[in-house]
Protein backbone atom coordinates (compact mmCIF):
# COMPACT_ATOMS: atom_id res chain seq x y z
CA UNK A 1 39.96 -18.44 19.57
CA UNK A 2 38.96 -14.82 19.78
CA UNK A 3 37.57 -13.31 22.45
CA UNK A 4 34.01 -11.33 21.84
CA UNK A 5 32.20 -9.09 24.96
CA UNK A 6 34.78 -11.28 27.63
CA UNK A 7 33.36 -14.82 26.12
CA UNK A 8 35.35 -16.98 23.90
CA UNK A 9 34.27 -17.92 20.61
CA UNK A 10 36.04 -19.59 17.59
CA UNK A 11 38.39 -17.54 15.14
CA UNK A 12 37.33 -18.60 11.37
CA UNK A 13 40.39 -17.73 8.60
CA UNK A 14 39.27 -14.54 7.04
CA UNK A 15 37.13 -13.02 9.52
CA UNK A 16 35.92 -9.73 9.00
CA UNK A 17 33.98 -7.03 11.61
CA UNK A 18 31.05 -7.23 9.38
CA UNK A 19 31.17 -10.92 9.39
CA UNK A 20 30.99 -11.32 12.78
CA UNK A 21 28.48 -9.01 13.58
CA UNK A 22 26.08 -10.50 10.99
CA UNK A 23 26.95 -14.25 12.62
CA UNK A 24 26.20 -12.62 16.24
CA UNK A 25 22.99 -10.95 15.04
CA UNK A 26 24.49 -7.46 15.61
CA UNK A 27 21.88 -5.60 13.95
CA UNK A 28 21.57 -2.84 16.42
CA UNK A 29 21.70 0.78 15.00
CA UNK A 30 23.69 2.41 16.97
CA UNK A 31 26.85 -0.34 17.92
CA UNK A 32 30.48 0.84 18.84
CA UNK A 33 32.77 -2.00 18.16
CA UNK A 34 36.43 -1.95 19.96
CA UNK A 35 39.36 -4.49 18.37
CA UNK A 36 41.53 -4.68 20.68
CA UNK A 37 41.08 -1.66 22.80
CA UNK A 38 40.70 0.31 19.61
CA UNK A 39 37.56 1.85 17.36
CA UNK A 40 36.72 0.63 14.19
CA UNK A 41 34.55 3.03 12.00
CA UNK A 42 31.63 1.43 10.60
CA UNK A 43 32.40 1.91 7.24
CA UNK A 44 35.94 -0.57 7.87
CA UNK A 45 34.04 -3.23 9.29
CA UNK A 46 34.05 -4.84 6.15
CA UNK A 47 37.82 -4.50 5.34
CA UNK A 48 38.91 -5.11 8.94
CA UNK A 49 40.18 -8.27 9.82
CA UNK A 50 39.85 -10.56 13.07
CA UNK A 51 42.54 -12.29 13.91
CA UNK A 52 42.84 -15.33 16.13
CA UNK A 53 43.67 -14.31 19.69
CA UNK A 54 41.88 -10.65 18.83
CA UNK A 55 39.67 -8.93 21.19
CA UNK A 56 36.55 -7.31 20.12
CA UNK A 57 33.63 -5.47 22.07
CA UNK A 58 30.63 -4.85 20.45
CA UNK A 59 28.78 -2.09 22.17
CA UNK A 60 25.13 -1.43 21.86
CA UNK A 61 24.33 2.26 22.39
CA UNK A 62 21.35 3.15 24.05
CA UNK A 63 19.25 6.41 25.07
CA UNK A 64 17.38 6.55 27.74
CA UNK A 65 15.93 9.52 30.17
């Protein structure tokens, strides 16, 4: 079980960032996403595993006036 924006979802074996924001429909352009407490760069999302029990936040950045 990881844990995605405080809601529990299931941990699949060889989970990447990139994997899970394509199964979420992430598709935002501007996303900050946290792994436990910590930034990963978009261009690691695709070598950066999840592991079961992880934390992510996926944060959609928005601009507004």
């Amino acid at each position: 079980m990881i844990k995605l924006n405080n809601r529990d979802y299931e941990w699949q074996e060889g989970l990447t960032v990139e994997e899970l924001m394509k199964l979420k429909n992430f598709t935002y352009a501007r996303i900050i996403v946290y792994l436990n407490a910590e930034v990963v760069s978009a261009e690691d999302y695709a070598s950066t595993m999840i592991y079961d029990g992880d934390e992510v936040k996926a944060i959609h950045l928005m601009a507004g006036g």
